[in-house]
N, C-alpha and C. Protein backbone atom coordinates (compact mmCIF):
# COMPACT_ATOMS: atom_id res chain seq x y z
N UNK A 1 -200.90 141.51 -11.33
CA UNK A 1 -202.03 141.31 -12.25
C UNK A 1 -203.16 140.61 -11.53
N UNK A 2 -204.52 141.12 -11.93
CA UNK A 2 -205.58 140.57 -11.03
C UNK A 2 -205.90 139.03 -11.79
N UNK A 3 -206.57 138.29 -11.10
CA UNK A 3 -207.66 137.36 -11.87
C UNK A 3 -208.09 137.62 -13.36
N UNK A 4 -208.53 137.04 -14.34
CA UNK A 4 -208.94 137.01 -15.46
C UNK A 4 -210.44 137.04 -15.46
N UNK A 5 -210.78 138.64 -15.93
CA UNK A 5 -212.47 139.08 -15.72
C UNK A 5 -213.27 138.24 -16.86
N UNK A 6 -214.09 137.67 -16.74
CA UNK A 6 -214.99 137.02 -17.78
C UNK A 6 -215.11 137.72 -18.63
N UNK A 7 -215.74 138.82 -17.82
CA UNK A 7 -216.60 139.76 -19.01
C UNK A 7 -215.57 140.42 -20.17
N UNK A 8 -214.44 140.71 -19.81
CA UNK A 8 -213.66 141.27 -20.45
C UNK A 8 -212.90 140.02 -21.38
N UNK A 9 -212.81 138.73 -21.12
CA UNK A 9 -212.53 138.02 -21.96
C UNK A 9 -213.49 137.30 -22.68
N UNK A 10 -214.64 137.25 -22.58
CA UNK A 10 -215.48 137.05 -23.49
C UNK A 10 -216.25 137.95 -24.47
N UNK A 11 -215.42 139.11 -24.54
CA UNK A 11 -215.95 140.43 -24.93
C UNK A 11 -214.80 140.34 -26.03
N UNK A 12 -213.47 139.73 -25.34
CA UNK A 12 -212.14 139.52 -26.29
C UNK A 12 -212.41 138.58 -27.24
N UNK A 13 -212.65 137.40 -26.81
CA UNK A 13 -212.69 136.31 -27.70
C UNK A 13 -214.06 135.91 -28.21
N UNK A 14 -214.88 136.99 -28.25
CA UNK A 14 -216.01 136.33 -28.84
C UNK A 14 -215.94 136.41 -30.69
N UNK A 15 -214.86 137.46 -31.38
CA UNK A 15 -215.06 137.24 -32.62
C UNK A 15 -214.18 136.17 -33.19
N UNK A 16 -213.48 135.21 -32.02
CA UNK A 16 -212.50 134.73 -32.43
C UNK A 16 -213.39 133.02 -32.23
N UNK A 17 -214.56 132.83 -31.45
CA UNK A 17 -215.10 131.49 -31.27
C UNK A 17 -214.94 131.14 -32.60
N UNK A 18 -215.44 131.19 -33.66
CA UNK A 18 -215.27 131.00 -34.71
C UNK A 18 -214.13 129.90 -35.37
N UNK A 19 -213.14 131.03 -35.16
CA UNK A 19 -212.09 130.05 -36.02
C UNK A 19 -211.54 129.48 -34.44
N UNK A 20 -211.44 129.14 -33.41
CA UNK A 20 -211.34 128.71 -32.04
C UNK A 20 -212.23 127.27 -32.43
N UNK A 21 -212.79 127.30 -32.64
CA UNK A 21 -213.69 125.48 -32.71
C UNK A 21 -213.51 124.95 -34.06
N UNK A 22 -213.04 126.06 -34.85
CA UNK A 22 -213.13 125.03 -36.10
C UNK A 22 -211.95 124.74 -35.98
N UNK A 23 -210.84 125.37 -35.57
CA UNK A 23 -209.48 124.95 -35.73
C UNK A 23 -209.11 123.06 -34.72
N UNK A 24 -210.05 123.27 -33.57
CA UNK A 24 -210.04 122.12 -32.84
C UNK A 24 -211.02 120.99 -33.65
N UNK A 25 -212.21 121.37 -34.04
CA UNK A 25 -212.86 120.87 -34.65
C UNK A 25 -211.75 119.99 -36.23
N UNK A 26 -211.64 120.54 -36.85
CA UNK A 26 -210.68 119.79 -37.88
C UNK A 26 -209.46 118.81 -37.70
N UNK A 27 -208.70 119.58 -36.10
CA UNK A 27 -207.75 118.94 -36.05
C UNK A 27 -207.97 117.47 -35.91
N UNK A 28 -209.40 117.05 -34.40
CA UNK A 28 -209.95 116.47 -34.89
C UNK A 28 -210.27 115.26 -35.70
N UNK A 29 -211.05 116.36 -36.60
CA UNK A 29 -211.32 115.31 -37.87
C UNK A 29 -210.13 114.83 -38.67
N UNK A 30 -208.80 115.25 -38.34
CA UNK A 30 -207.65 115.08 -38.77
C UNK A 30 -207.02 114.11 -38.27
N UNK A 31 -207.55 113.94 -36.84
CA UNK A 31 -206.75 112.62 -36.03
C UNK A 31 -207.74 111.43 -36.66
N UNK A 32 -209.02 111.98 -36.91
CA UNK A 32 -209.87 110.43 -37.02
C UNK A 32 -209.51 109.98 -38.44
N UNK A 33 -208.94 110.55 -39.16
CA UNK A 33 -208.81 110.36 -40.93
C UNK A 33 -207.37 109.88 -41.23
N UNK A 34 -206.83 109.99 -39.84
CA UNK A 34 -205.47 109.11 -40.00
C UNK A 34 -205.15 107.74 -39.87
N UNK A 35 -203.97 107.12 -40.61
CA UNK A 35 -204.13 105.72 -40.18
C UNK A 35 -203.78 105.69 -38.88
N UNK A 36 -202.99 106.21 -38.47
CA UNK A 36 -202.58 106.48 -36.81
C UNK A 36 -203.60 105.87 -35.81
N UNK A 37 -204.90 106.30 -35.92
CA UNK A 37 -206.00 106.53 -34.73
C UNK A 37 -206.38 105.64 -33.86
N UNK A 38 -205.46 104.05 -34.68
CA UNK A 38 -205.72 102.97 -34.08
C UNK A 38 -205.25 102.13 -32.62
N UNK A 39 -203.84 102.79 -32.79
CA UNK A 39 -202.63 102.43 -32.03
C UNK A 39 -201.92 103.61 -31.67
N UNK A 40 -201.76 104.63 -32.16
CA UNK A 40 -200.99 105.89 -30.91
C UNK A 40 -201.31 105.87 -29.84
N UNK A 41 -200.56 105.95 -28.97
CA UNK A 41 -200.86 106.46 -27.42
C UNK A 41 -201.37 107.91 -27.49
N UNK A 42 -202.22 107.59 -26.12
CA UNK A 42 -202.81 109.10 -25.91
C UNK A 42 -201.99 110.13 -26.04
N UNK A 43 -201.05 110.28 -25.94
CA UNK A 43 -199.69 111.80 -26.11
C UNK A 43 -199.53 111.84 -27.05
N UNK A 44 -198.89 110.75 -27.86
CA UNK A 44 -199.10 111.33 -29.66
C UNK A 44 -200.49 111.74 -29.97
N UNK A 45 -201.46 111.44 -29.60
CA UNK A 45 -202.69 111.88 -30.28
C UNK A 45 -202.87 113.28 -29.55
N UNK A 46 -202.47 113.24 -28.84
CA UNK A 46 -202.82 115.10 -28.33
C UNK A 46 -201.98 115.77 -28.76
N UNK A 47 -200.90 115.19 -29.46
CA UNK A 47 -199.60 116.35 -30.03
C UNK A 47 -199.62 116.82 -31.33
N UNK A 48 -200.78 115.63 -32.05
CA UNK A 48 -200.89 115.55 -33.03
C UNK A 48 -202.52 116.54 -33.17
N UNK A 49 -203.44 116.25 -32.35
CA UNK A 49 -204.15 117.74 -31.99
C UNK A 49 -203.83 119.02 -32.06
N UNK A 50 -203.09 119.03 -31.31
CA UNK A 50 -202.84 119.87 -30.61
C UNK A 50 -201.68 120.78 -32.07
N UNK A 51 -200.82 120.49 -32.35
CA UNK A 51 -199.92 120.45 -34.10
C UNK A 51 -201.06 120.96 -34.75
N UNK A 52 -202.11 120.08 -35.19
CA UNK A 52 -203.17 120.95 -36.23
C UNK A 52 -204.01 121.81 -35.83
N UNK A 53 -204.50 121.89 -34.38
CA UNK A 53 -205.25 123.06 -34.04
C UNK A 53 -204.50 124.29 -33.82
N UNK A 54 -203.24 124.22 -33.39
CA UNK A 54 -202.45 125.68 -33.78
C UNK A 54 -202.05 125.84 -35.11
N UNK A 55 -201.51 125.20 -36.42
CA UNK A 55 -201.96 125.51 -37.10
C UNK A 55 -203.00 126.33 -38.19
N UNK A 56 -204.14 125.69 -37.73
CA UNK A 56 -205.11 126.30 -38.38
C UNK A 56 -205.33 127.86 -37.77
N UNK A 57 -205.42 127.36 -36.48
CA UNK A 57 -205.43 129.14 -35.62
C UNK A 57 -204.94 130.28 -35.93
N UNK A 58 -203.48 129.65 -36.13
CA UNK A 58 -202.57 130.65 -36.28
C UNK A 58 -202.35 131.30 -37.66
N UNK A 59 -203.18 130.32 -39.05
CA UNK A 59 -203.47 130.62 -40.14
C UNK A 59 -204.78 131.60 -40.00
N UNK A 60 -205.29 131.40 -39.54
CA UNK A 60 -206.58 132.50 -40.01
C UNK A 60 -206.54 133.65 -38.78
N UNK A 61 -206.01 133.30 -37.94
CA UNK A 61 -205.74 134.52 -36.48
C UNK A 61 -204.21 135.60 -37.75
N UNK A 62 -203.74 135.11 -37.93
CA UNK A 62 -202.83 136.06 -39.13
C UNK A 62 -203.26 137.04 -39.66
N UNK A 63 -204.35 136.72 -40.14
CA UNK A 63 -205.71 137.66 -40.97
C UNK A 63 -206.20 139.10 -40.16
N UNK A 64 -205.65 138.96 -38.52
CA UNK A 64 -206.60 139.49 -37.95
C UNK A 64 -205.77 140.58 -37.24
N UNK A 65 -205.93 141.69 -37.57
CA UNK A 65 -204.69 142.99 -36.79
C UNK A 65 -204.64 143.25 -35.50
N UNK A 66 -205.62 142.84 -35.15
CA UNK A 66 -205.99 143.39 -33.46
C UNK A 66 -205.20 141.76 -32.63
N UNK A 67 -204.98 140.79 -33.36
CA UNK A 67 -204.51 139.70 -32.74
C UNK A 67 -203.23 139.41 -33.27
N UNK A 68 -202.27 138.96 -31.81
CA UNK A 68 -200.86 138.93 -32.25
C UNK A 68 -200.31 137.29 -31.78
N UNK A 69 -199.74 136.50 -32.80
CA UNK A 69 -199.44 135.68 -32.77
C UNK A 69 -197.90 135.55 -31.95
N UNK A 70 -197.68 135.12 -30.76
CA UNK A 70 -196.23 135.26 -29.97
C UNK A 70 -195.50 133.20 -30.02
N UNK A 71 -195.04 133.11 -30.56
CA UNK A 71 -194.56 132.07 -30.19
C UNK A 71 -193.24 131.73 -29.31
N UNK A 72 -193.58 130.56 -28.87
CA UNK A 72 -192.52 130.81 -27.24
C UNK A 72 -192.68 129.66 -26.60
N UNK A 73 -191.31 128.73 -26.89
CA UNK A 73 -190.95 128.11 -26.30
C UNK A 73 -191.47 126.50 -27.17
N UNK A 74 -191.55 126.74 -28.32
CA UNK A 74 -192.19 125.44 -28.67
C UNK A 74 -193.49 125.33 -28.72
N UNK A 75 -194.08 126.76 -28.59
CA UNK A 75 -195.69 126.89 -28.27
C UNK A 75 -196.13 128.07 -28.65
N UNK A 76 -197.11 128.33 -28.13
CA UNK A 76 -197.74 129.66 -29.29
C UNK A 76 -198.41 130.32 -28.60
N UNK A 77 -198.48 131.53 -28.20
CA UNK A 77 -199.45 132.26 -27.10
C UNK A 77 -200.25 133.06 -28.37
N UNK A 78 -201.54 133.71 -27.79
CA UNK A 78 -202.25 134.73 -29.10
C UNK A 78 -202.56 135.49 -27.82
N UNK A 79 -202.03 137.24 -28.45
CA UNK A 79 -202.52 138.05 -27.69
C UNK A 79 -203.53 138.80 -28.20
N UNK A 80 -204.87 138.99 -27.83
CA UNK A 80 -205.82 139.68 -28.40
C UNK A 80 -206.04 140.97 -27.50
N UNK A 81 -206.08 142.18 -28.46
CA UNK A 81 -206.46 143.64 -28.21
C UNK A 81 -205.01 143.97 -27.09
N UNK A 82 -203.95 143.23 -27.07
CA UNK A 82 -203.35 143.85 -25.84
C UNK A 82 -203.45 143.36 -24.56
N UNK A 83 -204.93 143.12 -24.18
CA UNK A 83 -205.30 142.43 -22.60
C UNK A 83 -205.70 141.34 -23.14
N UNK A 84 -205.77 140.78 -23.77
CA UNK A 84 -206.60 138.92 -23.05
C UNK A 84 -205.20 137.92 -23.89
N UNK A 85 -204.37 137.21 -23.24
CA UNK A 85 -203.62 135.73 -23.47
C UNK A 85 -204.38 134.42 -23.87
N UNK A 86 -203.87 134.18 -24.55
CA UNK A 86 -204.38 132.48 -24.39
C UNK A 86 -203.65 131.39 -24.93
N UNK A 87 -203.81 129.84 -24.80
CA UNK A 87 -203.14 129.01 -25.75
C UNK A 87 -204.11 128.36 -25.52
N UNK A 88 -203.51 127.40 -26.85
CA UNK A 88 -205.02 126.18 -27.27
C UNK A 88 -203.88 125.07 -25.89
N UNK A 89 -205.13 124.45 -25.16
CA UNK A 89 -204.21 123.22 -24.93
C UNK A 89 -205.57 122.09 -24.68
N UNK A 90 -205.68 120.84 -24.00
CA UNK A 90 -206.49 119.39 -24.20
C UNK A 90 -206.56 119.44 -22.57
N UNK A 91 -207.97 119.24 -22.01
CA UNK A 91 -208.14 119.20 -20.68
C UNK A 91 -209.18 118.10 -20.20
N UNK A 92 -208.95 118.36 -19.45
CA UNK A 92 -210.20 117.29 -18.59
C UNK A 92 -211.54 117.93 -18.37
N UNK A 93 -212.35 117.27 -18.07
CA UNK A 93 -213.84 117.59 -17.91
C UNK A 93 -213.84 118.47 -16.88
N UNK A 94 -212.90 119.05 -15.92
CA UNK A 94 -213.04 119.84 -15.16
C UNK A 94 -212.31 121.43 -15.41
N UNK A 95 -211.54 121.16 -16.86
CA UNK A 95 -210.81 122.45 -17.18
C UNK A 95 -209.56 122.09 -16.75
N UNK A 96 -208.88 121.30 -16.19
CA UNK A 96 -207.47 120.99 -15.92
C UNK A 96 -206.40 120.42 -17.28
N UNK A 97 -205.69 121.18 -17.51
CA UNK A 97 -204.80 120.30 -18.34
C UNK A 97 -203.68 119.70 -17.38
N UNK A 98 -203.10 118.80 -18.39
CA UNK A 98 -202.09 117.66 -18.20
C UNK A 98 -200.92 117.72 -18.43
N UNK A 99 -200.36 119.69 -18.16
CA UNK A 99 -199.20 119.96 -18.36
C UNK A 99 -198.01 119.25 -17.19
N UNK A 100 -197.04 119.43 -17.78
CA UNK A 100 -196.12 119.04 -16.72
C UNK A 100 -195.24 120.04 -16.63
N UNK A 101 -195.44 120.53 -14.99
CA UNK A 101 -195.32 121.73 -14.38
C UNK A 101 -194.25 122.78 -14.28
N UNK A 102 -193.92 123.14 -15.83
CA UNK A 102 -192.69 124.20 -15.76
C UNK A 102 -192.52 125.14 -15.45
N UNK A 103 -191.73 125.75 -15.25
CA UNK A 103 -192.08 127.24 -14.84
C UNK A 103 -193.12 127.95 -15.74
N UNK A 104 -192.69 127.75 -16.85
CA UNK A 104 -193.97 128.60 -17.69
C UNK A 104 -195.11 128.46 -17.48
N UNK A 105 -195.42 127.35 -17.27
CA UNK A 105 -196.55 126.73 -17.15
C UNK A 105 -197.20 127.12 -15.59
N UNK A 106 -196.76 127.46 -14.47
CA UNK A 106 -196.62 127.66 -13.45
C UNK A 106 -197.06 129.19 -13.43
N UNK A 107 -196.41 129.82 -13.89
CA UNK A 107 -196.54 131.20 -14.46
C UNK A 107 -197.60 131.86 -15.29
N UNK A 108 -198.26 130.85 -16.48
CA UNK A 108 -198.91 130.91 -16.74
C UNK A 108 -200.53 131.18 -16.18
N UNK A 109 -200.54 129.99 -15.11
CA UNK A 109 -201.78 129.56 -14.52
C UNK A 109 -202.07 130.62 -13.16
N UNK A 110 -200.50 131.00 -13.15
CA UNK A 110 -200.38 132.06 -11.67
C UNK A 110 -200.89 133.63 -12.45
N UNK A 111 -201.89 134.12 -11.53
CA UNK A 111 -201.86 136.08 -12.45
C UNK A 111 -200.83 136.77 -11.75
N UNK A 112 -200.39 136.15 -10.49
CA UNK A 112 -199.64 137.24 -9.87
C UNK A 112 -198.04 137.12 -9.97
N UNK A 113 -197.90 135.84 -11.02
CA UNK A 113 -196.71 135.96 -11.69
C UNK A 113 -196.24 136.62 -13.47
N UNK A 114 -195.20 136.94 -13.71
CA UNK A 114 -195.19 137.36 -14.66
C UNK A 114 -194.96 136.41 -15.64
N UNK A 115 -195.23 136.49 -17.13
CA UNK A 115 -194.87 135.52 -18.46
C UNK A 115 -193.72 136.21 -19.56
N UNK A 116 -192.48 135.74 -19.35
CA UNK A 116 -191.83 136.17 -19.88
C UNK A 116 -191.96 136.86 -21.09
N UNK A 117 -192.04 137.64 -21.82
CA UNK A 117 -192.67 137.40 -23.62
C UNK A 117 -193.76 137.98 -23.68
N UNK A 118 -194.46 137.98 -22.59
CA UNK A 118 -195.39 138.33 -22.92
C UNK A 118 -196.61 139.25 -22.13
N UNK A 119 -197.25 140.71 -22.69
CA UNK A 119 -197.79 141.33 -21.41
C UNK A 119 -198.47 141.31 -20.43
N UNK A 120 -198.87 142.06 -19.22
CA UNK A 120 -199.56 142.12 -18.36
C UNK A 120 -200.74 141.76 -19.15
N UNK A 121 -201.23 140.66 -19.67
CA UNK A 121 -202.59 140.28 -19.93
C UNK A 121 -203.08 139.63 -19.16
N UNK A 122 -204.43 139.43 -18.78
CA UNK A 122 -205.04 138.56 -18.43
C UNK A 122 -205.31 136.91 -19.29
N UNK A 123 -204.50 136.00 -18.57
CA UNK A 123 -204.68 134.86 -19.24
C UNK A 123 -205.20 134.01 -19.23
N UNK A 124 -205.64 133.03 -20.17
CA UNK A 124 -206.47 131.78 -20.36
C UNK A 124 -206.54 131.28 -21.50
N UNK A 125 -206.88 129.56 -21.26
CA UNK A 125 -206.99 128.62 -22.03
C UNK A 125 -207.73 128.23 -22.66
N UNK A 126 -207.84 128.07 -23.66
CA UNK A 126 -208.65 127.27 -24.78
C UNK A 126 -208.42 126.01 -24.99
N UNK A 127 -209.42 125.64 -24.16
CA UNK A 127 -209.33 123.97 -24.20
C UNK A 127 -210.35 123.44 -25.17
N UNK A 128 -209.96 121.95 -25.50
CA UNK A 128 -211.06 120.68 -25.95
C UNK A 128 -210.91 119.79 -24.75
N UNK A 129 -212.24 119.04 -24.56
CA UNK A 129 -212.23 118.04 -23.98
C UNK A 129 -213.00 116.63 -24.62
N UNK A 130 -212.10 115.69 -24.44
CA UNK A 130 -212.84 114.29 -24.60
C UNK A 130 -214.09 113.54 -23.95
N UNK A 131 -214.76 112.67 -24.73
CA UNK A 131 -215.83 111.93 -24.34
C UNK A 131 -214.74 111.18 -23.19
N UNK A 132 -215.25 110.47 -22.38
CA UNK A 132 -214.99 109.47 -21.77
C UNK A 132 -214.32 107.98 -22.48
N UNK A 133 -214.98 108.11 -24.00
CA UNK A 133 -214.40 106.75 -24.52
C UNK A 133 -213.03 107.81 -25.21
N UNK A 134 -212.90 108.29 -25.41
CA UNK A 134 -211.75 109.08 -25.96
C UNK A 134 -212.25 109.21 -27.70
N UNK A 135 -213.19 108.89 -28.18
CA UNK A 135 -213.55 109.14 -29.43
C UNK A 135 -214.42 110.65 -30.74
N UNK A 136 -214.51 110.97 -29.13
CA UNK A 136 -214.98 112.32 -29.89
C UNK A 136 -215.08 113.49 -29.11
N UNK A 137 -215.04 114.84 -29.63
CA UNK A 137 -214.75 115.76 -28.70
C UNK A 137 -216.21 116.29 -28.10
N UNK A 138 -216.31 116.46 -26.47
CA UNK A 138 -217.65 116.63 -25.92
C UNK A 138 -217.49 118.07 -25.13
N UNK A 139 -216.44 118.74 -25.74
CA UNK A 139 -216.68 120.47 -25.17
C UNK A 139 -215.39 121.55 -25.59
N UNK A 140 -215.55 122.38 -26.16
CA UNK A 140 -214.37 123.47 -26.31
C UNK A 140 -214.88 124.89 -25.40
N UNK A 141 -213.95 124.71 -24.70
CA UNK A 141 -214.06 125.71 -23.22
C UNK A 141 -212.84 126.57 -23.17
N UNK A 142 -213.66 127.86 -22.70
CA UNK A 142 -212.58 129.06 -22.53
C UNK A 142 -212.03 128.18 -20.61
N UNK A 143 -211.15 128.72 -20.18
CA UNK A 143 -210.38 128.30 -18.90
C UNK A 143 -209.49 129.42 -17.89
N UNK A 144 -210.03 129.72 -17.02
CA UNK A 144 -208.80 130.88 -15.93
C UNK A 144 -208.53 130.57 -15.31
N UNK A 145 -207.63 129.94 -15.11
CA UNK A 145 -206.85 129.57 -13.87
C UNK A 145 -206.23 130.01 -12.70
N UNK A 146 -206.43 130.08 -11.53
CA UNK A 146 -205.75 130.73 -10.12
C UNK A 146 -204.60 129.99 -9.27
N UNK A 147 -203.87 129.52 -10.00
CA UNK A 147 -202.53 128.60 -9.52
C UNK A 147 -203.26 127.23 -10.19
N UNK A 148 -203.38 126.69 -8.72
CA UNK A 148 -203.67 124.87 -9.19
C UNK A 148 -205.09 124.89 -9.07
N UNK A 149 -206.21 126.02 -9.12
CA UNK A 149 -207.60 125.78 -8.86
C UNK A 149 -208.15 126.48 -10.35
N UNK A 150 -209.31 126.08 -10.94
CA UNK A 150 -209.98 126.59 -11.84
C UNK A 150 -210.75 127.59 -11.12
N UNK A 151 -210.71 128.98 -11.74
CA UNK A 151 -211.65 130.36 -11.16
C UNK A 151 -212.89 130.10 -12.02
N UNK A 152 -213.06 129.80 -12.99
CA UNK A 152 -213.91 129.93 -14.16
C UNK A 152 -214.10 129.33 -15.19
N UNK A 153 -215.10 128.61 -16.11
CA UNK A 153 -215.02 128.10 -17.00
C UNK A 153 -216.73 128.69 -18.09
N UNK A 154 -216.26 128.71 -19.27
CA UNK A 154 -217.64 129.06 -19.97
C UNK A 154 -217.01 128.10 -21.54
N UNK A 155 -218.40 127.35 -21.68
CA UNK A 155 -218.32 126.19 -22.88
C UNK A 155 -218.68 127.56 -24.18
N UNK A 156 -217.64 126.90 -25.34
CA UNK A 156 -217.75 127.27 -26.67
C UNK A 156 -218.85 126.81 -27.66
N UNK A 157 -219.28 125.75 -27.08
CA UNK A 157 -220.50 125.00 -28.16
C UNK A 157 -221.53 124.43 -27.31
N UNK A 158 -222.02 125.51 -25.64
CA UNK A 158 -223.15 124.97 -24.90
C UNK A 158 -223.06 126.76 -25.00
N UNK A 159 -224.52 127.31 -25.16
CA UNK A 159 -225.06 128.11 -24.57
C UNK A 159 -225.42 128.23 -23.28
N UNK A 160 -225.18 129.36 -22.26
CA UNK A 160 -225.52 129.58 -20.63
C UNK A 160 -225.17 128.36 -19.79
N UNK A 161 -223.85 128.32 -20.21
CA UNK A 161 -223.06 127.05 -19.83
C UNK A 161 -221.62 127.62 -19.04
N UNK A 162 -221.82 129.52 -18.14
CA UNK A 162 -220.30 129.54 -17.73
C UNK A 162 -220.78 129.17 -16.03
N UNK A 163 -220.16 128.56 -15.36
CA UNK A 163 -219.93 127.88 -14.45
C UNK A 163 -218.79 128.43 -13.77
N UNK A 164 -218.97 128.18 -12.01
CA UNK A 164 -217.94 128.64 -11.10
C UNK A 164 -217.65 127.05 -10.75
N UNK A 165 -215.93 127.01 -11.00
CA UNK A 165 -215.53 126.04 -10.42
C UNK A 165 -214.76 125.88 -8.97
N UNK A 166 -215.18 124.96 -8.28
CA UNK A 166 -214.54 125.34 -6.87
C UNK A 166 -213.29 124.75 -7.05
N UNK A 167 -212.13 124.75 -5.94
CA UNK A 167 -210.49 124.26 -6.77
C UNK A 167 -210.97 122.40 -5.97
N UNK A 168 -210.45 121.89 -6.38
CA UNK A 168 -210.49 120.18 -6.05
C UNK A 168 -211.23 119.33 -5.96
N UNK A 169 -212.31 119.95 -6.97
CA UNK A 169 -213.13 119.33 -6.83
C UNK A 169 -213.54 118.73 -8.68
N UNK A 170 -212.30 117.91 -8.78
CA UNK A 170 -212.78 117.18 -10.30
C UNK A 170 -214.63 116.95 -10.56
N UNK A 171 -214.67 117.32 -12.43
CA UNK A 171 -216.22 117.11 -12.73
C UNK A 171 -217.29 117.44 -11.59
N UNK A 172 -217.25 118.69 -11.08
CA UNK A 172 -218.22 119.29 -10.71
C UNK A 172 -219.00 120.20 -11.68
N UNK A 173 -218.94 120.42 -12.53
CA UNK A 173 -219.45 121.55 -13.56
C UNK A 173 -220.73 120.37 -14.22
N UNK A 174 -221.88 121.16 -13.58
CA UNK A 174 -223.37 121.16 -14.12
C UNK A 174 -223.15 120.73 -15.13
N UNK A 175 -224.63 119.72 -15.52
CA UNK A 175 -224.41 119.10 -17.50
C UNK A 175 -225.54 120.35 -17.53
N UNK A 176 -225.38 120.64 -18.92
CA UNK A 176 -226.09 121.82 -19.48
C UNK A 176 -226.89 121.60 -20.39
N UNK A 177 -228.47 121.66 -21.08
CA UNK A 177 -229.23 121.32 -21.64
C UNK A 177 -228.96 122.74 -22.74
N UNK A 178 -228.54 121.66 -23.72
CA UNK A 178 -228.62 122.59 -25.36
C UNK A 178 -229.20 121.93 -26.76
N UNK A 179 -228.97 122.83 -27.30
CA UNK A 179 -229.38 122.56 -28.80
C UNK A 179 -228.10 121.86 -29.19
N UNK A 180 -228.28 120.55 -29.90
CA UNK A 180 -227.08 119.67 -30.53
C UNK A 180 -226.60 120.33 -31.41
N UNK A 181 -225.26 119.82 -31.18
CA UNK A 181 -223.97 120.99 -31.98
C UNK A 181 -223.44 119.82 -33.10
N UNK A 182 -223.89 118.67 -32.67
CA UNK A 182 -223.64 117.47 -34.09
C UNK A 182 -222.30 116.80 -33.02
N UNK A 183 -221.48 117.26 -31.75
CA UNK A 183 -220.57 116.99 -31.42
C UNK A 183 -220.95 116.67 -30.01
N UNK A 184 -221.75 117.42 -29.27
CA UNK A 184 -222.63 117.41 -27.92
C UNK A 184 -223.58 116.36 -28.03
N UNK A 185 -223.32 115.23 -27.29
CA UNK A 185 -224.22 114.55 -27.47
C UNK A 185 -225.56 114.70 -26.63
N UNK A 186 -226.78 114.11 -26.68
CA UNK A 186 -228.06 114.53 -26.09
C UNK A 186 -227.77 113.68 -24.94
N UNK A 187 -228.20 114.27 -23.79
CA UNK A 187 -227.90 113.53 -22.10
C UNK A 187 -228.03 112.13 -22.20
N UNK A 188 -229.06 111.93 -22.57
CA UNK A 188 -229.31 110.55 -22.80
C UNK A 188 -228.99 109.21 -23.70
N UNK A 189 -228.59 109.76 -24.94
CA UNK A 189 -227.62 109.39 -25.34
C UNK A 189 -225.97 108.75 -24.83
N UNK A 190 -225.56 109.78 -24.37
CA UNK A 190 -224.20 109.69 -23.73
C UNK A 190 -224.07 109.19 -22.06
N UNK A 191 -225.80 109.38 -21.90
CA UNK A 191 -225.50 107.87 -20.73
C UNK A 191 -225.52 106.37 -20.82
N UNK A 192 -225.86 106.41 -21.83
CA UNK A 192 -226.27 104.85 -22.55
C UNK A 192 -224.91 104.59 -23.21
N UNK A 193 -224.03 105.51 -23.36
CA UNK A 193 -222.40 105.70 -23.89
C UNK A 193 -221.40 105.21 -23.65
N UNK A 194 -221.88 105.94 -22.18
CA UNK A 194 -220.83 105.61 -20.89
C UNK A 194 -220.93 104.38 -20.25
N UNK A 195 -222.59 104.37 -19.99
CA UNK A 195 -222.63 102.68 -19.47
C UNK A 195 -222.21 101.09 -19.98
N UNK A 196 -222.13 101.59 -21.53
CA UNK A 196 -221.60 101.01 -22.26
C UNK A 196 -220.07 100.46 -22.11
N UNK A 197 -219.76 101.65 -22.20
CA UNK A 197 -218.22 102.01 -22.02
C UNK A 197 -217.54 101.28 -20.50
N UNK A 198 -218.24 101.45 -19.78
CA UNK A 198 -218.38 101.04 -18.56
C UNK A 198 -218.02 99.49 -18.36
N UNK A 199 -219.17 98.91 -19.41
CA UNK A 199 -219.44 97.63 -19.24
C UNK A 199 -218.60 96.78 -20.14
N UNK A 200 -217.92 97.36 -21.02
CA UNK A 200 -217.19 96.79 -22.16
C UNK A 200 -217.94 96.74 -23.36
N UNK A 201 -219.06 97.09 -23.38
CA UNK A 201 -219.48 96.99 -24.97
C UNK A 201 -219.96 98.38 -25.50
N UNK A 202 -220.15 98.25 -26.43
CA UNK A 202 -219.98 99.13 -27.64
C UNK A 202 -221.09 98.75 -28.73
């Protein structure tokens, strides 16, 4: 199996952005509306993400004939049209998630390996990523992976925001000037955020 073509997966998943951000989007608003939000460790709070954004997905992706819901292994793959894979998972600002490295997972990220379960598709991730303070979400990004290097990344809530990532090179991906999504904060803003954050205050 080759690399994962953009064009052909953004051609896949473009009727699906939709319920793709709102499902992360709520989950979300689901972690902040809990009493939880105060004291979980970061892993419960991404499991607990991660729990309501497949959820919701997999509720309204149901609806949809051309998309097939595969679950496997404690997890949930969606195959759309036949060729394009994906799972929701929580990454870093560079498109990396924080799996711990199973074979599946291995397999997954590899094209020139096979996924048990599931077909010769071209695969990729649907990530969220965190602000820096960990309080709010600052990007939902499609993800292709070529073993341990990112091939590609294109943001769900930045317009002319797809980017070539080189492999090892954490937060290299351009900041992108958009129209506020209510979740994207304005550049300037979120440097005054960070420096904050930085400095200990708030």
């Amino acid at each position: 199996m080759t690399l994962p073509d953009r064009a052909t997966v953004e051609t896949a998943l473009a009727p699906l952005e939709p319920v793709l951000t709102d499902a992360f989007l709520r989950a979300w608003k689901d972690w902040r509306g809990t009493p939880y939000a105060g004291h979980w460790q970061k892993r419960g709070r991404a499991n607990f993400v991660w729990e309501q954004a497949v959820h919701y997905a997999t509720v309204a992706i149901s609806q949809m004939s051309n998309v097939k819901v595969v679950p496997k292994n404690h997890s949930f793959h969606f195959l759309v049209d036949g060729k394009v894979a994906f799972r929701l998972k929580k990454a870093d600002s560079s498109g990396f998630t924080s799996n711990y490295p199973t074979q599946e997972a291995l397999c997954f990220h590899d094209p020139q390996l096979p996924l048990t379960g599931v077909s010769s598709a071209q695969r990729v991730e649907v990530t969220y990523v965190l602000d820096k303070t960990g309080t709010s979400i600052s990007d939902i990004a499609v993800v292709a992976r070529n073993g341990k290097s990112v091939e590609w990344t294109y943001s769900l809530l930045r317009q002319e925001s797809v980017v070539a990532l080189p492999s090892n090179q954490p937060d290299s991906a351009p900041a992108k000037n958009s129209a506020s999504t209510g979740l994207v904060r304005p550049k300037t803003q979120k440097k005054k955020q960070d420096e904050a954050a930085d400095t200990g205050k708030q």
